[in-house]
Protein backbone atom coordinates (compact mmCIF):
# COMPACT_ATOMS: atom_id res chain seq x y z
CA UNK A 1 0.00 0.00 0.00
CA UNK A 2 1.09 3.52 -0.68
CA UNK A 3 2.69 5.87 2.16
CA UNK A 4 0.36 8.38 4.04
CA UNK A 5 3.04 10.77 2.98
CA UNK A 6 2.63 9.35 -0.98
CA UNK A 7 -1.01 10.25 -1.22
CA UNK A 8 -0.03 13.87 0.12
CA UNK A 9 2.00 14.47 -2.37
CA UNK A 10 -0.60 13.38 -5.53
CA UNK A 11 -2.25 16.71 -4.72
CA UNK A 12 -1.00 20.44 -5.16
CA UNK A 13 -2.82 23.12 -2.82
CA UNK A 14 -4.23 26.02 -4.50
CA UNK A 15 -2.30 28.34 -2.03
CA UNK A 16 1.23 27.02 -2.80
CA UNK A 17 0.51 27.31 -6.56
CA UNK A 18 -0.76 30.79 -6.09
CA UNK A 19 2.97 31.60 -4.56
CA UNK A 20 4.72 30.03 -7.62
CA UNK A 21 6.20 27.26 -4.97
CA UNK A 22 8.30 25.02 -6.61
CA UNK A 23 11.49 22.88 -6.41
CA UNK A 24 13.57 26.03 -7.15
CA UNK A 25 12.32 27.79 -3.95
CA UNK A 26 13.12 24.22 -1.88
CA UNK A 27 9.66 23.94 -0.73
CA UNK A 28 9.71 26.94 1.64
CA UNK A 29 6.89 29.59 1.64
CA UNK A 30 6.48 32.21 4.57
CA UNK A 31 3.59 31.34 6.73
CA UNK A 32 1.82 34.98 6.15
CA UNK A 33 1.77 34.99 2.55
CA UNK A 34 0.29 31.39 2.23
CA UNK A 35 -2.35 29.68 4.33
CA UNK A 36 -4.09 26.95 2.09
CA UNK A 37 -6.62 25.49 5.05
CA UNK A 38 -9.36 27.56 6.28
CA UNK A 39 -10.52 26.99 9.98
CA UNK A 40 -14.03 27.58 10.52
CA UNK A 41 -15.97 27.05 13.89
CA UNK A 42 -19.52 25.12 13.47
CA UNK A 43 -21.61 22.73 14.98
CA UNK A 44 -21.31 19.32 15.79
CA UNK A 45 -24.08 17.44 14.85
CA UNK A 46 -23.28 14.58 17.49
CA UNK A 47 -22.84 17.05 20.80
CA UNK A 48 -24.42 19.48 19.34
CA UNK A 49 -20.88 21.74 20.59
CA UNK A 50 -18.96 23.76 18.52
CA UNK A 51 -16.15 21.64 16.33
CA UNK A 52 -13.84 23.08 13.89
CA UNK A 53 -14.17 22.48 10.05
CA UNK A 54 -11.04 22.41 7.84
CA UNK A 55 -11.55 23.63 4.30
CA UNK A 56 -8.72 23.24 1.73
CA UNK A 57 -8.72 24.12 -2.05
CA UNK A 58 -6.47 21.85 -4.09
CA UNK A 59 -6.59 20.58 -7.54
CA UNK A 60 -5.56 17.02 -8.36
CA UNK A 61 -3.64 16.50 -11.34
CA UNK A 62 -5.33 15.48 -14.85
CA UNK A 63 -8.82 16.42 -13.03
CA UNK A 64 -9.67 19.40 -11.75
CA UNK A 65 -9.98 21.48 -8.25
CA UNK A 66 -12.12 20.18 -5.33
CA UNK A 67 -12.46 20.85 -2.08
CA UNK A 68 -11.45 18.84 1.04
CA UNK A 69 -12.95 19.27 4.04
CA UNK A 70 -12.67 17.57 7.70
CA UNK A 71 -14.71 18.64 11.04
CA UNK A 72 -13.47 17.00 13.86
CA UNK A 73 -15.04 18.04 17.37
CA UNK A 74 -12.96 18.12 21.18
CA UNK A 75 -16.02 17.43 22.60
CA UNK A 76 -17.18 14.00 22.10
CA UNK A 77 -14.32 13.54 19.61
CA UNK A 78 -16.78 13.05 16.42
CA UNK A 79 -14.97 13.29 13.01
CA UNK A 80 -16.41 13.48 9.64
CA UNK A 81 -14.58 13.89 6.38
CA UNK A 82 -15.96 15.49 2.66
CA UNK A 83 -15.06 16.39 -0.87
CA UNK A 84 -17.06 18.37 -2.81
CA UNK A 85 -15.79 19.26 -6.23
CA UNK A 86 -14.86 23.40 -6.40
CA UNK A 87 -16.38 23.91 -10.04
CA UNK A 88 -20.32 23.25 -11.72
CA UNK A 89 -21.76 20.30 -13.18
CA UNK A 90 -20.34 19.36 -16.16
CA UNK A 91 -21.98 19.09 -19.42
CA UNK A 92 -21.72 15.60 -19.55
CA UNK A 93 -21.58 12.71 -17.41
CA UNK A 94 -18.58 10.50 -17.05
CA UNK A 95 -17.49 6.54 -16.09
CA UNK A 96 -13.91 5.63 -14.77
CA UNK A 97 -13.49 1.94 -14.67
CA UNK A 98 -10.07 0.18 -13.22
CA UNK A 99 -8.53 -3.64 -13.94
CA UNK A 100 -6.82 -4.27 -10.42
CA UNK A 101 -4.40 -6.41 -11.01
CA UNK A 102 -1.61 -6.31 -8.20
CA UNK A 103 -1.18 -4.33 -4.26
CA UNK A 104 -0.17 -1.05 -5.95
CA UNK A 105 -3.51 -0.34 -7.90
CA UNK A 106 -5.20 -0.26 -4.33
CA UNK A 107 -3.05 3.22 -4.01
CA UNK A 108 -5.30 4.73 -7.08
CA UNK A 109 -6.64 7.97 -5.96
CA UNK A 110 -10.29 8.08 -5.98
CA UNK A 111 -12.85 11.22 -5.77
CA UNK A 112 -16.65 10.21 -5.26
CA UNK A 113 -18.43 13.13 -5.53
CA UNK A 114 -21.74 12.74 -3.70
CA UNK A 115 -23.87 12.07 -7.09
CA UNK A 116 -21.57 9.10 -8.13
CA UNK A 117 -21.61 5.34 -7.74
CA UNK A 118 -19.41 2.67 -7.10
CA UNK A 119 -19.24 -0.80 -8.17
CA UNK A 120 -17.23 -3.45 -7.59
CA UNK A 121 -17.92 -5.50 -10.87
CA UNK A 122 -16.93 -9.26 -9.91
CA UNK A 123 -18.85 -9.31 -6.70
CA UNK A 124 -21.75 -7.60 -7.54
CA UNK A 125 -21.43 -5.00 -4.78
CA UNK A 126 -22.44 -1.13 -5.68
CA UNK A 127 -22.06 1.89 -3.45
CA UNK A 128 -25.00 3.84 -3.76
CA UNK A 129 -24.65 8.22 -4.21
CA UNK A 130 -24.10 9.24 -1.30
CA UNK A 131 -21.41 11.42 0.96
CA UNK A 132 -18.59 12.82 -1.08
CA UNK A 133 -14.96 11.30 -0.69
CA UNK A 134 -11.37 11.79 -1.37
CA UNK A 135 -10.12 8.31 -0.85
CA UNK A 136 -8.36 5.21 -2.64
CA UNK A 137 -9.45 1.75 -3.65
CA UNK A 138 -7.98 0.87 -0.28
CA UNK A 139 -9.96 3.02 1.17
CA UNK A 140 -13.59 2.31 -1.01
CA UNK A 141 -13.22 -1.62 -0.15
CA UNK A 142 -11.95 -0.97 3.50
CA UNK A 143 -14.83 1.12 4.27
CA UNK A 144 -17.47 -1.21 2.30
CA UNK A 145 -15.98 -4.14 5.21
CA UNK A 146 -16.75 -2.07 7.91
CA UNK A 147 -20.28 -0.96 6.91
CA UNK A 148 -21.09 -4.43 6.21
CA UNK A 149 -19.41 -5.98 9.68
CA UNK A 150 -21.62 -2.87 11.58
CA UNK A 151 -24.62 -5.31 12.87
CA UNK A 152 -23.51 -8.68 11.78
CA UNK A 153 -24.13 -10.14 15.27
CA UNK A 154 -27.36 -8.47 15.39
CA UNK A 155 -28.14 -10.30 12.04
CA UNK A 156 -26.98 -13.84 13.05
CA UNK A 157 -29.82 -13.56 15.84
CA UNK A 158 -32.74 -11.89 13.81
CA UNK A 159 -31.63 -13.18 10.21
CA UNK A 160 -29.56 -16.00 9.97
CA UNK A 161 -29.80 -16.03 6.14
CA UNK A 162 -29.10 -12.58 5.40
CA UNK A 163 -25.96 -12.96 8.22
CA UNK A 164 -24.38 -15.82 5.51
CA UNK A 165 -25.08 -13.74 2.28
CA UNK A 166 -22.98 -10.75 4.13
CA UNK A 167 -20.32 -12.83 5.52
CA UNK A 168 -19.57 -14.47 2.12
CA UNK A 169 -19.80 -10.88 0.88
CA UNK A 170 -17.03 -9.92 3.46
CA UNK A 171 -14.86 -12.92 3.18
CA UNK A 172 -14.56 -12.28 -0.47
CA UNK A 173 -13.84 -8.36 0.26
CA UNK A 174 -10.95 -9.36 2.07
CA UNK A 175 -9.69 -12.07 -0.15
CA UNK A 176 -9.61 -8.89 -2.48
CA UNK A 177 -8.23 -6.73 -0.15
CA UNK A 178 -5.15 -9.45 0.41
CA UNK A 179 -4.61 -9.52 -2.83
CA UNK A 180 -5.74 -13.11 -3.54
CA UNK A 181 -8.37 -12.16 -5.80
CA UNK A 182 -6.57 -10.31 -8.65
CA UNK A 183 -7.58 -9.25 -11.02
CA UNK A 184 -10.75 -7.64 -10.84
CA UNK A 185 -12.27 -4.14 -12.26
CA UNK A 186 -14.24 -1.36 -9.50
CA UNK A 187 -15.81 1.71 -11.41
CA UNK A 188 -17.06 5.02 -10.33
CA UNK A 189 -19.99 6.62 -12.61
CA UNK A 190 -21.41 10.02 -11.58
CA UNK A 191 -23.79 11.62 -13.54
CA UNK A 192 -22.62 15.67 -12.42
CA UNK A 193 -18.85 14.53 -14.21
CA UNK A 194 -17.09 15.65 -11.01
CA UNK A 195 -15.87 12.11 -9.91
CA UNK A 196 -12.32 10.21 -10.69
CA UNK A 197 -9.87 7.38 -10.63
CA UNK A 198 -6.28 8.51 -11.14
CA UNK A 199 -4.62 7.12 -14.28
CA UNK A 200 -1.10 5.86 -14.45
CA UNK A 201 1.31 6.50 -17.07
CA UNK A 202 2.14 2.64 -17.50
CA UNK A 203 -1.58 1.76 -17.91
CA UNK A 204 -2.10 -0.17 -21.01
CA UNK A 205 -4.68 -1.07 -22.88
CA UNK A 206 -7.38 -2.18 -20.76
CA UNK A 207 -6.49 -1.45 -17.64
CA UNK A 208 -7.86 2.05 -16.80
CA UNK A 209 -10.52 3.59 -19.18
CA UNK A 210 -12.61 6.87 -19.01
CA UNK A 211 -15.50 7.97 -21.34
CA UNK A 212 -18.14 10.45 -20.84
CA UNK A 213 -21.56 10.31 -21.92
CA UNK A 214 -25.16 12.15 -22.34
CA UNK A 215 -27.31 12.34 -19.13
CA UNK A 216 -30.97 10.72 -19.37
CA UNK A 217 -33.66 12.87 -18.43
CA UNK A 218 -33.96 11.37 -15.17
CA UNK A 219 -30.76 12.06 -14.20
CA UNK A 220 -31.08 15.45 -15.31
CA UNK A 221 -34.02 15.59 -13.26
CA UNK A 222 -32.10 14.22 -10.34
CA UNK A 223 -29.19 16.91 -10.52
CA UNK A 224 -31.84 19.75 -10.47
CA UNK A 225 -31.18 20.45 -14.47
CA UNK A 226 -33.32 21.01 -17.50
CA UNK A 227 -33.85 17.74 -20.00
CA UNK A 228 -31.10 18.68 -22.57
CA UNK A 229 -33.01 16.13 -24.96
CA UNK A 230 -35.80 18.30 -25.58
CA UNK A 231 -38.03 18.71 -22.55
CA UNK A 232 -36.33 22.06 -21.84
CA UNK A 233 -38.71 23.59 -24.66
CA UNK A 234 -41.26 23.22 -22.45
CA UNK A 235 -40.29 25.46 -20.31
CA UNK A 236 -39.40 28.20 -23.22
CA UNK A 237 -43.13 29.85 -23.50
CA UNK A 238 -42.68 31.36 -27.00
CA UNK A 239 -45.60 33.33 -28.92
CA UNK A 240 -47.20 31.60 -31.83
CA UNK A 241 -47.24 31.63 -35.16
CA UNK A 242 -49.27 33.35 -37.92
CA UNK A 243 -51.54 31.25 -40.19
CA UNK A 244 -48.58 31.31 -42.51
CA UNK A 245 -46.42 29.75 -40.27
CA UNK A 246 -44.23 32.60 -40.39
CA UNK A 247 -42.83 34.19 -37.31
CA UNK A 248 -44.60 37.57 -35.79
CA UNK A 249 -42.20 40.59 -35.85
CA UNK A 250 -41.28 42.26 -32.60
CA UNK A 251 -41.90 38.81 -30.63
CA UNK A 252 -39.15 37.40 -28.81
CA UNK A 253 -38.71 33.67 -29.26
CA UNK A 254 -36.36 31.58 -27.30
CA UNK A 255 -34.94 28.16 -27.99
CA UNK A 256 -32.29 25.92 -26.09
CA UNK A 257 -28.77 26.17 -27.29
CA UNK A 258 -25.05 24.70 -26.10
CA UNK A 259 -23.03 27.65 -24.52
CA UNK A 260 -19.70 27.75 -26.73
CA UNK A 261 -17.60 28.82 -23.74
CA UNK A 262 -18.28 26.09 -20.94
CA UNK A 263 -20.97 23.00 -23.51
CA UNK A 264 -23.74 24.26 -20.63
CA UNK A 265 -27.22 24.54 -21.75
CA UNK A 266 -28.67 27.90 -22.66
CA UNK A 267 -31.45 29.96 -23.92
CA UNK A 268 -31.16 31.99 -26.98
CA UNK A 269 -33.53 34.64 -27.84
CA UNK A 270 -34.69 35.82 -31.05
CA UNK A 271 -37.17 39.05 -32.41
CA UNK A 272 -37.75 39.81 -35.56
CA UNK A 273 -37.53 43.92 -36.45
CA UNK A 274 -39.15 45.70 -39.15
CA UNK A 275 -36.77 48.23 -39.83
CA UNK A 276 -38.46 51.77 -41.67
CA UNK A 277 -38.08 51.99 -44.99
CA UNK A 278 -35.07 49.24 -45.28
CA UNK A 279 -36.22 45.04 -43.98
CA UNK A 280 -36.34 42.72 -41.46
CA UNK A 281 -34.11 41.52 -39.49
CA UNK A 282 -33.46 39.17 -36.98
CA UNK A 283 -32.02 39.87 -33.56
CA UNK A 284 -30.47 36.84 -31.53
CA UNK A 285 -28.54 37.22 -28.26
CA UNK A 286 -27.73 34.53 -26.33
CA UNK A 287 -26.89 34.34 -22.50
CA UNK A 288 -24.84 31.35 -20.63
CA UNK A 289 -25.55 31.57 -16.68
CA UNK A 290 -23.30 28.72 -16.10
CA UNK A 291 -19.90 30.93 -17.53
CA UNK A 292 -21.41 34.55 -18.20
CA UNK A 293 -21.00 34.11 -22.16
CA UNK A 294 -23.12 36.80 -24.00
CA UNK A 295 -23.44 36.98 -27.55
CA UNK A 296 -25.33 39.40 -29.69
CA UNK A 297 -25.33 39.48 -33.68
CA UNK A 298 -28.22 40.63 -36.13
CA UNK A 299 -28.79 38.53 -39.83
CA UNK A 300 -30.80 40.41 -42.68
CA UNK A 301 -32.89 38.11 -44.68
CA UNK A 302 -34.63 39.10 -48.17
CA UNK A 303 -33.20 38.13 -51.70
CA UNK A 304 -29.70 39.10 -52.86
CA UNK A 305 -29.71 42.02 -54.30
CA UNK A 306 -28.45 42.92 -58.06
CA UNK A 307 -25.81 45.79 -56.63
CA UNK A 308 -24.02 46.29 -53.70
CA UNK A 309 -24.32 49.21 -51.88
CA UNK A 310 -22.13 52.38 -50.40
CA UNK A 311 -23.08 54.38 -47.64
CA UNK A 312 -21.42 57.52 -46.99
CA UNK A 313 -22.13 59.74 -42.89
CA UNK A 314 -20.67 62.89 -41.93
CA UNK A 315 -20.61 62.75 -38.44
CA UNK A 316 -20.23 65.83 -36.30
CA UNK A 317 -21.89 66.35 -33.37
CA UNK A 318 -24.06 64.22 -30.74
CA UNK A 319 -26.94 63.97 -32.70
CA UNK A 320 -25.27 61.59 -35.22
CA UNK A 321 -23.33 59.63 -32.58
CA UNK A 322 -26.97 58.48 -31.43
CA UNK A 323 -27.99 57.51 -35.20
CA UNK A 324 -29.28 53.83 -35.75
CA UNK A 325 -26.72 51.65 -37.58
CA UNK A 326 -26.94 48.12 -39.36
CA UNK A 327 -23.68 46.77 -40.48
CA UNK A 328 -24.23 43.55 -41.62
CA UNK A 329 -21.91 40.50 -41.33
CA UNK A 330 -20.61 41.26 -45.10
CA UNK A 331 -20.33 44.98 -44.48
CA UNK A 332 -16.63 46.76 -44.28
CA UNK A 333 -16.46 49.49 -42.14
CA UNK A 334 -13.92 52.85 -42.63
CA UNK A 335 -13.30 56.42 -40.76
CA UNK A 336 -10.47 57.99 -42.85
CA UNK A 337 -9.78 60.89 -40.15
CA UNK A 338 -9.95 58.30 -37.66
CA UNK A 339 -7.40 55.50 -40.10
CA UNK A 340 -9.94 53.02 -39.02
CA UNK A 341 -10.60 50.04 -41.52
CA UNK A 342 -12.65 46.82 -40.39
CA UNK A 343 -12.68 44.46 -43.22
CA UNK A 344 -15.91 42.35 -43.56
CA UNK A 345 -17.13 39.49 -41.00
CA UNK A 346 -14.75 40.95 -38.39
CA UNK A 347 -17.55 42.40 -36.14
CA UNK A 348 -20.37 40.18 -37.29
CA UNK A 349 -24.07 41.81 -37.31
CA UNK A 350 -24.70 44.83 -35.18
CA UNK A 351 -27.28 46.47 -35.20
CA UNK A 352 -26.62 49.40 -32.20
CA UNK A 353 -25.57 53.19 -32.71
CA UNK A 354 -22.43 54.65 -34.47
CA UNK A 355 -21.15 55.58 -30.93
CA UNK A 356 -21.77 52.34 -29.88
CA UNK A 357 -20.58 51.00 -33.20
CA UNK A 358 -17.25 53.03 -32.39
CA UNK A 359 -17.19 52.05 -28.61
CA UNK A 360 -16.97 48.20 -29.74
CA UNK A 361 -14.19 48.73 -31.84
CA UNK A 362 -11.96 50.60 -29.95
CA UNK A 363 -13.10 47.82 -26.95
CA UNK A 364 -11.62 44.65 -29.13
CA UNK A 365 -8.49 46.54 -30.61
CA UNK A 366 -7.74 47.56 -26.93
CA UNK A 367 -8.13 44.34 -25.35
CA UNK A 368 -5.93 42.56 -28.19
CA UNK A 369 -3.38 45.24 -28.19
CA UNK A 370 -2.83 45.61 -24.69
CA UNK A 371 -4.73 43.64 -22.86
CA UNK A 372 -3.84 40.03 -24.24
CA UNK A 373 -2.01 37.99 -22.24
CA UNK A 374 0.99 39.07 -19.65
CA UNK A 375 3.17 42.09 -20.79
CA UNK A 376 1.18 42.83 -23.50
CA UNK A 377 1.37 46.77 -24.43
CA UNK A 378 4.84 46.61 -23.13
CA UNK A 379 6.66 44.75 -25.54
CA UNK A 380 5.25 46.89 -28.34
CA UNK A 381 8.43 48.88 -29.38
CA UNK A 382 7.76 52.77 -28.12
CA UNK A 383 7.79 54.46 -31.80
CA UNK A 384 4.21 51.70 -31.99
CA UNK A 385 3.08 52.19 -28.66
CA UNK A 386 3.01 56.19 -29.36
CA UNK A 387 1.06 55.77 -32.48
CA UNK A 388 -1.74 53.07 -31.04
CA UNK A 389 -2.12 55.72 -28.34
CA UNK A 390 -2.64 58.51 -30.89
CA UNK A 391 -5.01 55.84 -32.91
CA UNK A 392 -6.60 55.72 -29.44
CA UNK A 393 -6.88 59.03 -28.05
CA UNK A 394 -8.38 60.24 -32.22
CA UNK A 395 -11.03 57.73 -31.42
CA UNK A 396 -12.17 58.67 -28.00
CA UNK A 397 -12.68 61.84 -29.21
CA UNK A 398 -15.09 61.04 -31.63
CA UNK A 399 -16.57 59.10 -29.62
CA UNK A 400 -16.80 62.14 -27.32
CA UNK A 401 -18.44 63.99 -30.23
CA UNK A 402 -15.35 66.37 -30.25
CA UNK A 403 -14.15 64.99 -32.98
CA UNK A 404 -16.40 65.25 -36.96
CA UNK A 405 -15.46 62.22 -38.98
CA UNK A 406 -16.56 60.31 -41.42
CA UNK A 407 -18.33 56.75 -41.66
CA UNK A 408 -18.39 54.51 -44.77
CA UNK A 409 -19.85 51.50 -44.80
CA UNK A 410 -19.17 49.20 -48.50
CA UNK A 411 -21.69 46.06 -48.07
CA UNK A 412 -21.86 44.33 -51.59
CA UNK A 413 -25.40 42.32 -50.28
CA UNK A 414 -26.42 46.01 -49.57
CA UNK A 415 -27.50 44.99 -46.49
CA UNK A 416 -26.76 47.91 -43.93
CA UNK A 417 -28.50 51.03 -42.70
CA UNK A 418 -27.93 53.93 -41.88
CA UNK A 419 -30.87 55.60 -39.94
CA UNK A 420 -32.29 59.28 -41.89
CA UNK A 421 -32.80 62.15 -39.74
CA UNK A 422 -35.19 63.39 -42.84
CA UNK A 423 -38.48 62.41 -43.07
CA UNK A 424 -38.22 60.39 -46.60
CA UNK A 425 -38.73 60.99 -49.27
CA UNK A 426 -36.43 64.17 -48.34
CA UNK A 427 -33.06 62.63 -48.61
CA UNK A 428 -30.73 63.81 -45.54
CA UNK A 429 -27.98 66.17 -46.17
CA UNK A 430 -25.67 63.89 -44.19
CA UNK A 431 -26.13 60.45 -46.06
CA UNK A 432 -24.96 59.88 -49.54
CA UNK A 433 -26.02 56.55 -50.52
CA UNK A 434 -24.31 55.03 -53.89
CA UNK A 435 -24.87 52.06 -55.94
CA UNK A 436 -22.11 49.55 -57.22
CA UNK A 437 -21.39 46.61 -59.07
CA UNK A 438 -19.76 44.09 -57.16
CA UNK A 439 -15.95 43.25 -58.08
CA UNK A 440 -15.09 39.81 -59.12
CA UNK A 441 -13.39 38.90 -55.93
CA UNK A 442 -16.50 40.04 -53.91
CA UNK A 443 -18.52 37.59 -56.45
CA UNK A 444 -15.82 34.50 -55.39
CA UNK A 445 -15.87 35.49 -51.78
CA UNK A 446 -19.54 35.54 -51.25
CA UNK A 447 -20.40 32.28 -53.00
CA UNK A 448 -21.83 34.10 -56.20
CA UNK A 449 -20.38 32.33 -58.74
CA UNK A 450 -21.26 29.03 -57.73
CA UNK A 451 -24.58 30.06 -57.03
CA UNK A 452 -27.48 29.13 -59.83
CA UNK A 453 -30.97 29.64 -58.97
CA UNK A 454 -32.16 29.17 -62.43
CA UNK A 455 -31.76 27.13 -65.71
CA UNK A 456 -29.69 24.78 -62.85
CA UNK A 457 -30.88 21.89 -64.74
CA UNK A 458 -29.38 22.45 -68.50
CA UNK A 459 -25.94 21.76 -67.85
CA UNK A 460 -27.23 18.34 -66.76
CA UNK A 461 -29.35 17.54 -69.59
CA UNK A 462 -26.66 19.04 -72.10
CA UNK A 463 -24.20 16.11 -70.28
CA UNK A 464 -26.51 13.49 -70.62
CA UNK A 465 -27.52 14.28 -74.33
CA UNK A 466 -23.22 14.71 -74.96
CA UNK A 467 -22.62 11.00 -73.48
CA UNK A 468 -25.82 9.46 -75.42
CA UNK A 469 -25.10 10.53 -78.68
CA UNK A 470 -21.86 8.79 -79.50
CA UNK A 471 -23.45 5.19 -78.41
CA UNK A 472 -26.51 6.60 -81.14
CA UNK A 473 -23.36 7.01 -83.84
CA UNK A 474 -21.93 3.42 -82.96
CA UNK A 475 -25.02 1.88 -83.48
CA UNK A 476 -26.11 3.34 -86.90
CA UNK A 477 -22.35 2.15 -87.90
């Protein structure tokens, strides 16, 4: 069996990792700048004094971070011990199975989380969910022994039949725990995902095996979650339809989604806008409580149109800064006095105000510039630093309003908006709007030229009549 002092080291408190402890500082860390176990005083449950709960924050390597905690009480000497893991439920659930097959695979660290199972496959014994624990296979089979000797004299009064079944269960337990037994396979499966069995580098194949899987409604039920598999609509109430079966503008619809940050079920939202004088669109933001992930983007619908289009603000003053804008996914975006250029797709659909428009830009390029990672902004040479700062402080102040500029959006689906201070069909002083053809490479880009809505069928019938007519020649030969 492994060392007390062996299991202590499988696991890497949160504290010391914090303090960048390592082998290069010998192990030594000053008692005031790291204290990885929280003392807290509660009640005992037994005496019903107060006892003195230990809380510790560690991660365990190729899992994740969980939390140990012990209570242990002067009083009447009561001690209980817990592990909880320190993140959410997962998206899926997960099954750890393990071949024993010699004394050092009873050393495997083991995390039951208080959702998960254990089984013991050749003797048919399963631990139920129940109280979480940070233990080994030692420890599972040792403890499984000791429940089942707790009343066996008891038994062998009151049920002499039921007293055989359990010995035989225990003799066999401890012909496993001797090691006379090998080999035979114990799994964990917990439905949350937060249980484990330590691997080994020298597994092979066979011996240790992990693979996750989708929850079944009643388990979902059972963890306090929505159905993932559909019943979660249920609880979406969404408006109807029209006779049409098209969907009613300015009603918000919402659907179930998968978060792209953390996999964790969602809700998206949808609403349908009738824009004056341009289209529809369609607004969709989604929100992930699980990781905070928020996502908002606008798609125009309608048929392509023949030309793309230009549109051309003058911005210079408040008034504008509050204008409605649409610039749609395929729309390019440029301030000359500003020497902003956003090519196409780099924003996605927005559909906010130019100042808002202008906010989000200068939000991203700041983040990536110097914001992104450690050091970043300080390893930009100081001739570049001095002109992103001067890109910077040009587009706060038009953002300010202090600053006229000038807005041009190119969208070759014609696609974006611009909203007219001028009641139409007065055309406003401030827009010019201009018609173009698009350029080849637009065509390629967009999917144009492989695009045929009509006449799709003559190359086909062309091919066919091509291939028939030299068998028709052979024959008449």
């Amino acid at each position: 069996m492994a060392a007390e002092s062996e299991k202590q080291t499988f696991f890497e408190p949160i504290g010391a990792k914090a303090q960048g402890l390592s082998a290069a500082t010998n192990g030594t860390v000053d008692e005031d700048d790291v204290k990885p176990v929280d003392e807290i005083e509660s009640l005992c449950m037994n005496c019903h004094k107060n006892g003195i709960t230990r809380l510790l924050l560690t991660q365990i390597p190729y899992f994740r971070e969980v939390v140990i905690m012990s209570f242990s009480c002067d009083h009447c000497n009561f001690q209980n011990n817990e592990i909880q893991p320190a993140g959410t439920i997962q998206p899926k659930g997960t099954h750890y199975e393990l071949r024993l097959t010699d004394l050092a695979d009873f050393s495997r660290q083991v995390v039951k989380s208080d959702t998960a199972t254990v089984k013991f496959i050749e003797i048919d014994l399963e631990i139920p969910a129940g109280r979480g624990q940070l233990t080994n296979v030692e420890g599972l089979l040792t403890g499984v022994v000791d429940d089942l000797e707790m009343g066996q004299e008891e038994r062998k009064e009151k049920a002499p039949e039921v007293y055989e079944k359990v010995a035989e269960i225990i003799k066999k337990c401890r012909a496993m725990l001797a090691g006379e037994s090998f080999p035979f396979r114990v799994y964990v499966d917990d439905p949350a995902g937060n249980s484990f069995i330590a691997p080994d580098l020298k597994d092979g194949v066979g011996k240790w095996e992990k693979h996750e899987y989708a929850r079944t409604p009643e388990q979902n039920a059972a963890l306090g979650l929505a159905d993932s598999d559909g019943n979660a609509e249920d609880g979406l109430k969404n408006p109807g339809l029209t006779e049409d079966g098209e969907i009613i503008p300015n009603e918000v619809y919402s659907f179930p989604a998968t978060c792209p940050g953390c996999m964790h079920n969602c809700t998206t939202h949808m609403k349908m806008v009738d824009i004056p004088h341009f289209k529809q669109v369609v607004l969709m933001s989604t929100v992930c409580d699980a990781c905070g992930y928020r996502s908002n983007d606008v798609k125009t619908g309608g048929e392509i149109p023949e030309y793309g289009e230009k549109i051309t603000l003058q911005v210079d003053g408040e008034v504008d800064l509050a204008r409605d804008i649409l610039k749609s996914e395929t729309c390019g975006l440029e301030c000359p006095e500003l020497e902003l250029h956003v090519n196409p797709g780099t924003l996605g659909g927005r559909f906010t105000t130019v100042e808002g428009l202008l906010t989000q830009v200068r939000d991203d390029l700041h983040s990536q510039i110097f914001e992104a990672g450690e050091g970043a902004g300080d390893s930009l040479r100081p001739d570049e630093k001095s002109q992103w700062e001067k890109f910077f402080a040009n587009l706060d102040s038009a953002i300010a309003g202090s600053k006229p500029f000038t807005v041009i959006l190119t969208d070759p689906f014609a696609s974006s908006y611009v909203q007219s201070l001028v009641d139409p069909p007065s055309p406003d002083p401030k827009i010019q709007r201009e018609k173009y053809t698009r350029t080849e490479e637009e065509e390629e880009e967009l999917g144009l030229k492989d695009m045929k809505t009509e006449g799709y069928e003559a190359p086909e019938k062309e091919e066919t009549e091509g291939e028939a007519k030299p068998e028709a020649e052979a024959k008449t030969e």
